[in-house]
C-alpha atoms as a PDB file:
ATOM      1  CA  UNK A   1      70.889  77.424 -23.150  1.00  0.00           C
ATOM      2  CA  UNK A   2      70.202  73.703 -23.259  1.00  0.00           C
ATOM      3  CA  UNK A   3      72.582  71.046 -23.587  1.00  0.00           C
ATOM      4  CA  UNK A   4      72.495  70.734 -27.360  1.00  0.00           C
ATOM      5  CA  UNK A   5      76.066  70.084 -28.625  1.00  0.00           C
ATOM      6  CA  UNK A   6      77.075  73.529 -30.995  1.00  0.00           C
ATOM      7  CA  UNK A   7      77.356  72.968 -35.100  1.00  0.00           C
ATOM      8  CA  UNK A   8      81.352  72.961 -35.386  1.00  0.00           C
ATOM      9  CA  UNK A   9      81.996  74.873 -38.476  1.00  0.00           C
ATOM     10  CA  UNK A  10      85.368  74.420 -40.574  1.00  0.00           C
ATOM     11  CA  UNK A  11      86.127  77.377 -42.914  1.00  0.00           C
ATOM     12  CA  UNK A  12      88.818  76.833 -45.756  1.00  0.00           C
ATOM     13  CA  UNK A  13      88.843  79.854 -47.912  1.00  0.00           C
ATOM     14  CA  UNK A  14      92.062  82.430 -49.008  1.00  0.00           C
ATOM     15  CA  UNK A  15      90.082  85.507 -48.558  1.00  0.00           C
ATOM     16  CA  UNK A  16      90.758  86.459 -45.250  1.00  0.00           C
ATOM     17  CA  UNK A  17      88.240  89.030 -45.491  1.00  0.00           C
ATOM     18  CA  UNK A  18      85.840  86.390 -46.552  1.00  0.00           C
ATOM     19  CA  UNK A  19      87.358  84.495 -43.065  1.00  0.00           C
ATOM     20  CA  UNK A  20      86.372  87.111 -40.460  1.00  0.00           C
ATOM     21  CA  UNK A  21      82.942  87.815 -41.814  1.00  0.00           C
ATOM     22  CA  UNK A  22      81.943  84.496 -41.586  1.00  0.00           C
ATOM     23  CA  UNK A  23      83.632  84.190 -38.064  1.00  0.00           C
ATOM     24  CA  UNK A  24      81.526  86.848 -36.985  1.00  0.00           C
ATOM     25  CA  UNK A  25      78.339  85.814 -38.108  1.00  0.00           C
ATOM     26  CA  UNK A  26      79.425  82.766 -36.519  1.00  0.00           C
ATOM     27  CA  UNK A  27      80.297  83.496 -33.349  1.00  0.00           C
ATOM     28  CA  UNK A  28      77.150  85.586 -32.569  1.00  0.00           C
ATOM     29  CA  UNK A  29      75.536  81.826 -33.563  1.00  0.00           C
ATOM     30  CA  UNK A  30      74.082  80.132 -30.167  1.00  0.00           C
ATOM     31  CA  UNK A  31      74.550  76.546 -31.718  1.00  0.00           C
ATOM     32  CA  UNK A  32      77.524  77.313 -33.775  1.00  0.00           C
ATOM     33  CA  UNK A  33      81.220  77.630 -33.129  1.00  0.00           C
ATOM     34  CA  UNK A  34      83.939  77.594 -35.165  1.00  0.00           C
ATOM     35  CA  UNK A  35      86.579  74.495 -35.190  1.00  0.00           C
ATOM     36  CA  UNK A  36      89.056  75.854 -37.549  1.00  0.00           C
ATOM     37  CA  UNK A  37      89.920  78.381 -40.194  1.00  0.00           C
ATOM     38  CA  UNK A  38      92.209  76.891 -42.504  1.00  0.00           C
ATOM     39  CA  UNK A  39      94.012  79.245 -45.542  1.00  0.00           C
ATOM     40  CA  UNK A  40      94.359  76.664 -48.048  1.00  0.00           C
ATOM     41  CA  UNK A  41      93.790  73.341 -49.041  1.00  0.00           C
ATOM     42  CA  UNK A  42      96.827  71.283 -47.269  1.00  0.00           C
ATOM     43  CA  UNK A  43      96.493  73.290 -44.123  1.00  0.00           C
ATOM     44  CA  UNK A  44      92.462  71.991 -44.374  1.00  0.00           C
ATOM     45  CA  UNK A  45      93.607  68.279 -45.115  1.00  0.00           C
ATOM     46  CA  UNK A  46      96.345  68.721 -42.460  1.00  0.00           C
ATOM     47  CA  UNK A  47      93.841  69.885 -39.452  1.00  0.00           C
ATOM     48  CA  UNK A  48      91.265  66.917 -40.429  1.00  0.00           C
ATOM     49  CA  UNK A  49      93.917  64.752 -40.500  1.00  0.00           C
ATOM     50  CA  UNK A  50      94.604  65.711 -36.796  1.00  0.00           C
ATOM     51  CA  UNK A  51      90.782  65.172 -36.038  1.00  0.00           C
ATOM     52  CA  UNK A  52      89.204  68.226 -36.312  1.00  0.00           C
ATOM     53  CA  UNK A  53      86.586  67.496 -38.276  1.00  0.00           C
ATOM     54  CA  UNK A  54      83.484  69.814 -38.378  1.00  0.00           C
ATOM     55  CA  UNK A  55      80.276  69.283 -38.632  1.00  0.00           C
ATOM     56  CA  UNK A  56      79.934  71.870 -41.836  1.00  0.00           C
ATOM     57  CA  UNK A  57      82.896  72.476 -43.980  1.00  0.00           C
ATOM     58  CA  UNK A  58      82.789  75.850 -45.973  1.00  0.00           C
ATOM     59  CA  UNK A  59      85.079  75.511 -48.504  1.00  0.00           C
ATOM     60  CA  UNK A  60      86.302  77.704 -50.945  1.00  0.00           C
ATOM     61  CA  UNK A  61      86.777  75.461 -54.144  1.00  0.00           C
ATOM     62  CA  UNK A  62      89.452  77.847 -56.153  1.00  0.00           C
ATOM     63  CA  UNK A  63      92.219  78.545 -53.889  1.00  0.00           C
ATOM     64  CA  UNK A  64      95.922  77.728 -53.484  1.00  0.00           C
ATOM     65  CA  UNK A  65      96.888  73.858 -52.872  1.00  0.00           C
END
């Protein structure tokens, strides 16, 4: 592999179901990784706050907070 910096993905979504699919498509990315899976919208605000912020942000747009 060359020495490309990997997409950092941030997932935000309540379905955890939802979370690990997408975490395995992911993972089996060679340019991808995953910074963070958050389980609402605070915990989301409160890890970009800390400076993890992705490159992508999925983002559920209905879920708590």
């Amino acid at each position: 592999m060359n020495d490309m910096k990997k997409i950092q993905v941030g997932l935000a979504d309540d379905n955890q179901d939802f979370c690990n699919a997408v975490k395995e498509f992911i993972c089996k990315q060679d340019n991808m990784e995953i910074l963070f899976i958050a389980c609402d919208g605070l915990e989301t605000l409160e890890l970009i706050d800390k400076g993890k912020i992705p490159d992508v942000l999925v983002l559920d747009m209905v879920m708590p907070h």
